[in-house]
C-alpha atoms as a PDB file:
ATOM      1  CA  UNK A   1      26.757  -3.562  10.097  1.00  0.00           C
ATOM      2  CA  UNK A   2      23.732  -1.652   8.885  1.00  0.00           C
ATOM      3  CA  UNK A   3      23.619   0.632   5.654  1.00  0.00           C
ATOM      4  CA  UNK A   4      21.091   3.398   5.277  1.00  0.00           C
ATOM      5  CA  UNK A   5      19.870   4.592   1.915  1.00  0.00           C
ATOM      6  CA  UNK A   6      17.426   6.902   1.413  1.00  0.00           C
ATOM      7  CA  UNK A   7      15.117   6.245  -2.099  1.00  0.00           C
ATOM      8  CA  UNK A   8      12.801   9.344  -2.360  1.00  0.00           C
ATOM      9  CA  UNK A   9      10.637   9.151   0.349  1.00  0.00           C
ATOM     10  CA  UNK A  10      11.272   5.822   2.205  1.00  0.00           C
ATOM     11  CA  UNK A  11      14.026   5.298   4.404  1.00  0.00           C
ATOM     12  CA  UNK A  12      15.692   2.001   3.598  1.00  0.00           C
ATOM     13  CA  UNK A  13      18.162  -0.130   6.085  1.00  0.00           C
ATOM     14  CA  UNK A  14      20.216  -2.481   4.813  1.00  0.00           C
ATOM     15  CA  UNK A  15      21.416  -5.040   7.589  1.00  0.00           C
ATOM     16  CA  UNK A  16      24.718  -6.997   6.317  1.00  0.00           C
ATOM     17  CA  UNK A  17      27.716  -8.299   8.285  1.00  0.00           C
ATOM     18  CA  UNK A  18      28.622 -10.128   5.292  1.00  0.00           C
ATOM     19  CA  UNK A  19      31.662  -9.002   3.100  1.00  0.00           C
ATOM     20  CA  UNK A  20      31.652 -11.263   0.348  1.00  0.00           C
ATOM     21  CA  UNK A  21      30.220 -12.419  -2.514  1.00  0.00           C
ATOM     22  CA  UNK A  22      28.540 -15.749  -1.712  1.00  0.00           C
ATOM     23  CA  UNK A  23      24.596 -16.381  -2.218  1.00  0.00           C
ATOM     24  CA  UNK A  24      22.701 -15.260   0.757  1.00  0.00           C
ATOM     25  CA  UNK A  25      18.839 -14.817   1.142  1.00  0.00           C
ATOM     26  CA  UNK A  26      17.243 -11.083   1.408  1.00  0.00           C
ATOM     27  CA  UNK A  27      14.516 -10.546   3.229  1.00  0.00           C
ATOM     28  CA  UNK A  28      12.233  -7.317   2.562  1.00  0.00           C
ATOM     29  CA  UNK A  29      10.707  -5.925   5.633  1.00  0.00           C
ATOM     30  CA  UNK A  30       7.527  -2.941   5.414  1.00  0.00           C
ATOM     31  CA  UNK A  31       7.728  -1.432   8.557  1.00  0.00           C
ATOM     32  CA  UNK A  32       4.680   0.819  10.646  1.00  0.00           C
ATOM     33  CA  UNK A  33       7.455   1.855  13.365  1.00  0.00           C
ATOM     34  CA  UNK A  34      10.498   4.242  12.791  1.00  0.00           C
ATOM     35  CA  UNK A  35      13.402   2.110  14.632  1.00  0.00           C
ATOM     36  CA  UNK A  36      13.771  -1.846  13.576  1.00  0.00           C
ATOM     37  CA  UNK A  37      16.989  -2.510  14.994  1.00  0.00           C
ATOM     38  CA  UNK A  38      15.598  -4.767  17.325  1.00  0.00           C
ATOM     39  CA  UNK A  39      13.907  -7.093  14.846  1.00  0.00           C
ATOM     40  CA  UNK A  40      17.452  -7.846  13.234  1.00  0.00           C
ATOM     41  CA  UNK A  41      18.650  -7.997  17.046  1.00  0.00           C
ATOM     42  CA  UNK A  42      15.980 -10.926  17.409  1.00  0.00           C
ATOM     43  CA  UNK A  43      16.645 -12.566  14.280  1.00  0.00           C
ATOM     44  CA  UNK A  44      20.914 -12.548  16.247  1.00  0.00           C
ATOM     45  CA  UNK A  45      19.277 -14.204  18.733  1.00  0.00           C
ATOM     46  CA  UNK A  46      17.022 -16.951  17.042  1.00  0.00           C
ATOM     47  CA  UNK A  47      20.389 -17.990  15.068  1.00  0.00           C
ATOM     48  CA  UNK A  48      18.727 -17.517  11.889  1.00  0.00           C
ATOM     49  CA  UNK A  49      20.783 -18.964   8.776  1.00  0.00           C
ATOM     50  CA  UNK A  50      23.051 -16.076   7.027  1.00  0.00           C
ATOM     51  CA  UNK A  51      20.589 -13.526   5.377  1.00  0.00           C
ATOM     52  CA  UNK A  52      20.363  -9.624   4.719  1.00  0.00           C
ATOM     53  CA  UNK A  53      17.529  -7.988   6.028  1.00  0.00           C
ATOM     54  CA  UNK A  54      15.702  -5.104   4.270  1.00  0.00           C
ATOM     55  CA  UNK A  55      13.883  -2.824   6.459  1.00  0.00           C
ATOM     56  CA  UNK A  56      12.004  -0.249   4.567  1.00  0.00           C
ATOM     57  CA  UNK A  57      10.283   2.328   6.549  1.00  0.00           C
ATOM     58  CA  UNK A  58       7.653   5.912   6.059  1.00  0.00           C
ATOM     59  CA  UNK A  59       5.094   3.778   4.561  1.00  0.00           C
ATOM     60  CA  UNK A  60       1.934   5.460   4.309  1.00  0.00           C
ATOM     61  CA  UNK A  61       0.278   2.177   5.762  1.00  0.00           C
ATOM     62  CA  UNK A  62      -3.016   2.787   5.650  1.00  0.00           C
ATOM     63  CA  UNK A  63      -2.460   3.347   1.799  1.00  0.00           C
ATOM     64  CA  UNK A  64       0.164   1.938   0.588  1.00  0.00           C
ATOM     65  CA  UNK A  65      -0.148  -1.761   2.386  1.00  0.00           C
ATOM     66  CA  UNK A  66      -4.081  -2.125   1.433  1.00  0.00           C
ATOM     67  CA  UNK A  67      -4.724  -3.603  -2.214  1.00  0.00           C
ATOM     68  CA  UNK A  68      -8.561  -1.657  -2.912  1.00  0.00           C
ATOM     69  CA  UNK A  69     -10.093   1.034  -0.907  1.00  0.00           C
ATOM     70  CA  UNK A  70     -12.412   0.559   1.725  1.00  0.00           C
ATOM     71  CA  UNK A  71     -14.164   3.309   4.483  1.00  0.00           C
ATOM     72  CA  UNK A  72     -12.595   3.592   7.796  1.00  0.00           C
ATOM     73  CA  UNK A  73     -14.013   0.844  10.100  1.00  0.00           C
ATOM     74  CA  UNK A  74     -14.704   2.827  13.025  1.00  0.00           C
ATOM     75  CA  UNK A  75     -14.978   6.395  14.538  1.00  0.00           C
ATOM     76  CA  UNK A  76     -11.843   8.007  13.845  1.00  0.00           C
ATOM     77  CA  UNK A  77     -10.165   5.187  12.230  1.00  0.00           C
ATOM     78  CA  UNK A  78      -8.553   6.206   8.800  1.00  0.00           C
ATOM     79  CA  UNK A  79      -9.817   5.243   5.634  1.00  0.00           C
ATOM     80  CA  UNK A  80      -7.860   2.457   3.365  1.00  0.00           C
ATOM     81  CA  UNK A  81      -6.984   3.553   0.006  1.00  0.00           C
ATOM     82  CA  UNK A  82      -5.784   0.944  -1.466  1.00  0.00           C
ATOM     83  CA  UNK A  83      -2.326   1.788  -3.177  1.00  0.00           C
ATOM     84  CA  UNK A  84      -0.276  -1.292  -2.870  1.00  0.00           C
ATOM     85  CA  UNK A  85       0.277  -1.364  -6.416  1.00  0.00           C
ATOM     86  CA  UNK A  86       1.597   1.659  -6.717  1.00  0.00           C
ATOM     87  CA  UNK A  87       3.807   0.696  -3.715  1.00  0.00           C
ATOM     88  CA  UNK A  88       4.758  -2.708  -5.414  1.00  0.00           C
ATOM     89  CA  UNK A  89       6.000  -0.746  -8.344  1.00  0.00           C
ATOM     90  CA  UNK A  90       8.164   0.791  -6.835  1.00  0.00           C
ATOM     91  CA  UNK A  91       9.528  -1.447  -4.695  1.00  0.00           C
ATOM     92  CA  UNK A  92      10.923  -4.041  -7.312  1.00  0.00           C
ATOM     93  CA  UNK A  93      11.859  -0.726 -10.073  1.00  0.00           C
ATOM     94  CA  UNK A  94      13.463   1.144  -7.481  1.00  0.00           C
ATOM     95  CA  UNK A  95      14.031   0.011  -4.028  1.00  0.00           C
ATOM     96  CA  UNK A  96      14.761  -3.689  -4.939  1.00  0.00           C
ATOM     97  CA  UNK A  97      17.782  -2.488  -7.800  1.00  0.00           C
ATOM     98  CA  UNK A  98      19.123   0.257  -5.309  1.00  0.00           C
ATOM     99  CA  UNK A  99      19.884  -2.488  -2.378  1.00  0.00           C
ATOM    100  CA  UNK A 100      21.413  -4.803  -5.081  1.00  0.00           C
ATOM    101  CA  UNK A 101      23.361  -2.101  -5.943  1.00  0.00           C
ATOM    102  CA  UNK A 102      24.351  -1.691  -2.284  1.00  0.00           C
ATOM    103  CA  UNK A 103      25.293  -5.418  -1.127  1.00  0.00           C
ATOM    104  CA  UNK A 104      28.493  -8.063  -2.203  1.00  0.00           C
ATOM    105  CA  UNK A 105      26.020 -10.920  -1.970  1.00  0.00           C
ATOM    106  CA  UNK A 106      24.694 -12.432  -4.580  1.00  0.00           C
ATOM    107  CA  UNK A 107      20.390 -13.149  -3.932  1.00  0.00           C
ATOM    108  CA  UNK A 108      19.940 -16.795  -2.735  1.00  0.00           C
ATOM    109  CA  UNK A 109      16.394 -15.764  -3.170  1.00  0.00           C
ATOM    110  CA  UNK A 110      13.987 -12.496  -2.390  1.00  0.00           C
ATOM    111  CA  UNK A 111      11.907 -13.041   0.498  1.00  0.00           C
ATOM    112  CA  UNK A 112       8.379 -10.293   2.292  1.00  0.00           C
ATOM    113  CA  UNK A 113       7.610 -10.116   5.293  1.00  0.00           C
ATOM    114  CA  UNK A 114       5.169  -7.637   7.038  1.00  0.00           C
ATOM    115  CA  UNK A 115       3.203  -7.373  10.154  1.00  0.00           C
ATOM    116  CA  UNK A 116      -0.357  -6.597  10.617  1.00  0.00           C
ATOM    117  CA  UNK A 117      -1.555  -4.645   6.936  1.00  0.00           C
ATOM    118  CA  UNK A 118       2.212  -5.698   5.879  1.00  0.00           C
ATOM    119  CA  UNK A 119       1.470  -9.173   6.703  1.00  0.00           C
ATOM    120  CA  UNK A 120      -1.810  -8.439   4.321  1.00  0.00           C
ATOM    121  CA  UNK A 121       0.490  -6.942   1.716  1.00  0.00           C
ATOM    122  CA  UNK A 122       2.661 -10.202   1.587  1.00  0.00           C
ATOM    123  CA  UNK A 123       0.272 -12.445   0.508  1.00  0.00           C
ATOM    124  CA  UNK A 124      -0.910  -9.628  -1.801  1.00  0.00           C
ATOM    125  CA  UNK A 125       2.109  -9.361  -3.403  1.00  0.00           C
ATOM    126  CA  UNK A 126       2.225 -12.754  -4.569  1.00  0.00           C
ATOM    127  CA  UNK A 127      -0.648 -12.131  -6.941  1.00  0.00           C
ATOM    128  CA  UNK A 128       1.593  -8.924  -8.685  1.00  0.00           C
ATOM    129  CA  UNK A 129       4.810  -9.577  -9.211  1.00  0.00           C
ATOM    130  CA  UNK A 130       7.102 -12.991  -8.993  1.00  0.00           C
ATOM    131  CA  UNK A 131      10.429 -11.757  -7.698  1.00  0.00           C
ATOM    132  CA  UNK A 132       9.548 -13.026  -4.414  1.00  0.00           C
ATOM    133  CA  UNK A 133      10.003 -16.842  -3.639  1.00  0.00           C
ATOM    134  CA  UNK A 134       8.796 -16.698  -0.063  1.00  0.00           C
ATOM    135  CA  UNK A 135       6.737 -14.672   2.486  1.00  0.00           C
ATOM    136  CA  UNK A 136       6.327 -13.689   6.417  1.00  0.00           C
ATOM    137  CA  UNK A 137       2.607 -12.417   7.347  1.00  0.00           C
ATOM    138  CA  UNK A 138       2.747 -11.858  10.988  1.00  0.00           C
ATOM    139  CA  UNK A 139      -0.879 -11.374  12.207  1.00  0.00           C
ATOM    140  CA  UNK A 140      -2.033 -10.088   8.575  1.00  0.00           C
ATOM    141  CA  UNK A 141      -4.753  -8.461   8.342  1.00  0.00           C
ATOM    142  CA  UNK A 142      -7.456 -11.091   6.190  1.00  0.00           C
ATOM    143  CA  UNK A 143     -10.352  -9.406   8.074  1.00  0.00           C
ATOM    144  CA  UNK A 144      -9.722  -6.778   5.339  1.00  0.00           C
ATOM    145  CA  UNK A 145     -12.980  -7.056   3.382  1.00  0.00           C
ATOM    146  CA  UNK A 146     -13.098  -9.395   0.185  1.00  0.00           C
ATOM    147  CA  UNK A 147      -9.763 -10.343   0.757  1.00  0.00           C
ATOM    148  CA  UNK A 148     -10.340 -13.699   1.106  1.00  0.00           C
ATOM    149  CA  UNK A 149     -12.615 -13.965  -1.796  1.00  0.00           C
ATOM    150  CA  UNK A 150      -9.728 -12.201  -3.869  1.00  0.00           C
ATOM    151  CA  UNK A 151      -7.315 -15.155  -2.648  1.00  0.00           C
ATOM    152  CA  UNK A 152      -9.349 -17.481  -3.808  1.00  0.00           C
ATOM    153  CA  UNK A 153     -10.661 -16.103  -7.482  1.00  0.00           C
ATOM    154  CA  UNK A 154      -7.336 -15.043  -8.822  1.00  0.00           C
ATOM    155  CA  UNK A 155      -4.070 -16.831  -9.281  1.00  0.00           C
ATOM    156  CA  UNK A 156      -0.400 -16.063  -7.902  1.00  0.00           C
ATOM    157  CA  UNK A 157       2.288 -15.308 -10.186  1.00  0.00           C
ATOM    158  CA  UNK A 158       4.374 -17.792  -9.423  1.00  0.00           C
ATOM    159  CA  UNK A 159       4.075 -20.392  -6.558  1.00  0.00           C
ATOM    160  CA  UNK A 160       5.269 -19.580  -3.388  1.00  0.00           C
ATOM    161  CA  UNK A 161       8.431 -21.467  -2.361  1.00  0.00           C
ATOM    162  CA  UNK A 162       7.405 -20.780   1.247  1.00  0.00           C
ATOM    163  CA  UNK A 163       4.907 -19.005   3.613  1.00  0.00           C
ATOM    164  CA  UNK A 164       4.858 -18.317   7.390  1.00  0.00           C
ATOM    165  CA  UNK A 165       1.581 -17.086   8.381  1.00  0.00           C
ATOM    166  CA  UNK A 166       1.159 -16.407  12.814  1.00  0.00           C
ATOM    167  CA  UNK A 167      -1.887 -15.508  14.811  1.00  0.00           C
ATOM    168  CA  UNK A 168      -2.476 -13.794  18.406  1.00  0.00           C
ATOM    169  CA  UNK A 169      -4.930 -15.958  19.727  1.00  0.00           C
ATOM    170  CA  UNK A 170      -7.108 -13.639  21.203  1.00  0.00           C
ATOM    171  CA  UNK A 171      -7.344 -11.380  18.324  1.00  0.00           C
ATOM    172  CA  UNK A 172     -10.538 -12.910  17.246  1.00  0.00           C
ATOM    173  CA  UNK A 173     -11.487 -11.316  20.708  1.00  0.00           C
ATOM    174  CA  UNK A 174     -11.969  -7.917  19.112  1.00  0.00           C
ATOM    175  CA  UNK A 175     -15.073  -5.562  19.448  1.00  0.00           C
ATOM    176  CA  UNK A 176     -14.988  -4.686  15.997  1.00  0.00           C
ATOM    177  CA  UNK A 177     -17.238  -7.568  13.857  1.00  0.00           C
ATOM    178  CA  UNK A 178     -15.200  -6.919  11.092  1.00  0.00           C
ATOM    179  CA  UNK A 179     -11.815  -7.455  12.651  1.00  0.00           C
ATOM    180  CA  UNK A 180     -13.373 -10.203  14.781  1.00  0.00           C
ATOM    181  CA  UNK A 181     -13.434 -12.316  11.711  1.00  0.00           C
ATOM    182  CA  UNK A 182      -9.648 -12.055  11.567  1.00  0.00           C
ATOM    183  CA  UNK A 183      -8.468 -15.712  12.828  1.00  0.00           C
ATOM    184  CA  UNK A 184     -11.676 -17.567  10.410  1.00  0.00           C
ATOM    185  CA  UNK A 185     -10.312 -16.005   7.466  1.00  0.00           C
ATOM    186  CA  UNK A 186      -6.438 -16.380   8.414  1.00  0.00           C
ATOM    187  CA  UNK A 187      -7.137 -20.079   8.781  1.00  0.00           C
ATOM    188  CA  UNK A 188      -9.116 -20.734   5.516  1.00  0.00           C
ATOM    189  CA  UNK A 189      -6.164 -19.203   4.094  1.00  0.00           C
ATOM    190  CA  UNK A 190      -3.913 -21.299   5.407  1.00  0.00           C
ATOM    191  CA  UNK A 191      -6.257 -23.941   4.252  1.00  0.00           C
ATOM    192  CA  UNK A 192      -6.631 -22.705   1.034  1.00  0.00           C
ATOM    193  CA  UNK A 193      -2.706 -22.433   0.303  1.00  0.00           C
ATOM    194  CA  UNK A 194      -2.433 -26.329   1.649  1.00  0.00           C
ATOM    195  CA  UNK A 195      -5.008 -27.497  -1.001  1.00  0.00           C
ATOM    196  CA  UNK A 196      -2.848 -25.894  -3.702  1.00  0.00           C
ATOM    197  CA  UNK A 197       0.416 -27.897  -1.869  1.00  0.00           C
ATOM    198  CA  UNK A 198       1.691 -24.550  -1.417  1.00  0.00           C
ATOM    199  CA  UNK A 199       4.348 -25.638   1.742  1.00  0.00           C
ATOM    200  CA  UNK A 200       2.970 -23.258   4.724  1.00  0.00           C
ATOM    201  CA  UNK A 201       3.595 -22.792   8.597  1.00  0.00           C
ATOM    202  CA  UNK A 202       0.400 -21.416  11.063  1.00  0.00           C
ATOM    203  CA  UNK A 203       1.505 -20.839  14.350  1.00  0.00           C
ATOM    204  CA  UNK A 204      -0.727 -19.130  16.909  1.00  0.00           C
ATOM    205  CA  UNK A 205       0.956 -16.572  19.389  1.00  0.00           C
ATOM    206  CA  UNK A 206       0.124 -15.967  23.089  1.00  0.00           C
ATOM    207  CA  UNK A 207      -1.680 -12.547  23.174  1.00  0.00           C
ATOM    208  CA  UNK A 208      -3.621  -9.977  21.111  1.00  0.00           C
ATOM    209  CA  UNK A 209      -2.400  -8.051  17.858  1.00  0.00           C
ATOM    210  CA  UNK A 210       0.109  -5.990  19.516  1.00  0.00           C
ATOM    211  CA  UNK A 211       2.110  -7.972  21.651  1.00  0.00           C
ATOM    212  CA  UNK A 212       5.834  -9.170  20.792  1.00  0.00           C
ATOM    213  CA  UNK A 213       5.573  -7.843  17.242  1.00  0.00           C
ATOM    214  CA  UNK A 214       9.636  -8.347  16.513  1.00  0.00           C
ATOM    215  CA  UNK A 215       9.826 -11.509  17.922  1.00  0.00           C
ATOM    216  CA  UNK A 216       6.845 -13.142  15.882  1.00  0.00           C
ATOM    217  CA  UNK A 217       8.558 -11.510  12.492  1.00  0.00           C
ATOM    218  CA  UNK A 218      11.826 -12.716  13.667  1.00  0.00           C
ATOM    219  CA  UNK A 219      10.266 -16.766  14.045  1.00  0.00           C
ATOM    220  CA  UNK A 220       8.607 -16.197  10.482  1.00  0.00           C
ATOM    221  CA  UNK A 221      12.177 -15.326   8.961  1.00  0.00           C
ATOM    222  CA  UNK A 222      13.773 -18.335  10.904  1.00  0.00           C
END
């Protein structure tokens, strides 16, 4: 059963086949594409543990998942600029009450996921607000410049209960320098997160960025 609210601009699914009151995880999901019923059909199929699953979507992503500004990367590429903490405001003041609101269950626990700049926006997040205990970043986006450095200078909120970070492995394969460096930085991350016993998952995934996007979200929320 799927709910759909609508919280000024951003249209907000709420995917729930449970009619009671008992403790169940919620997983927040920033989507770049306009239907997402088959990520919750993929979560069916992986037999994921009881959870409701958040999918918010018209996300201005090229704002509104990137933490700074930076210039477009290539000819008619967009520029980035950098309003995720706008966005992170109001998600936990307006979208996060409003599907409370909307649900029986009582939160286990708040998890983020996001995919490519929403996988970027994950990690992000941890370094803003603590209402999330554990994150998905499907094929983030750590080429994004200074990110890395960020990471490591600054401290999260509150420690991460859990992170699942995945990789195409040819994405490094890219034209682009910067968004060659993609897989180095993911996995210095990844480092980085083990030396601070933060408990993490890598998994590289056959293919390039924009293969089998639902399913490698899905095997983070598992």
């Amino acid at each position: 059963m799927s709910k759909v609210i609508n919280i000024k601009d951003k249209k907000v699914t709420i995917y729930d086949e449970y009619d009671s009151k008992t403790e169940l995880p919620i997983v927040f999901y920033n989507s770049f594409e306009s239907d997402n019923k088959e990520l919750w059909n993929q979560c069916k199929k992986f037999n994921c543990k009881d959870f409701i699953l958040v999918i918010i979507e018209n996300i201005k992503w090229d704002d509104e998942m990137t933490p700074y500004p930076i210039p477009s990367l290539f000819e008619g590429d967009k520029e980035c600029k950098g309003k995720a903490d706008e966005y992170i405001s109001f998600l936990i003041n307006e979208i996060v009450p409003r599907v409370k609101e909307n649900i029986k269950a009582k939160p286990k626990y708040l998890a983020l996921s996001g995919y490519s700049l929403g996988g970027l926006f994950s990690i992000y997040s941890m370094y803003k607000t603590d209402i999330f205990s554990r994150y998905v970043s499907g094929s983030g986006s750590f080429w994004y410049p200074n990110f890395l450095e960020f990471v490591t200078e600054n401290n999260y909120l509150k420690k991460p209960e859990k992170i699942y970070f995945s990789l195409g492995n040819k994405e490094k394969n890219s034209k682009n320098v910067t968004l060659s460096t993609v897989e180095n930085k993911t996995l210095k991350l990844v480092e980085h997160y083990r030396k601070l016993k933060v408990e993490n998952i890598f998994e590289f995934n056959e293919g390039g960025h924009f293969k089998d996007n639902y399913l490698r979200i899905a095997r983070g929320i598992k």
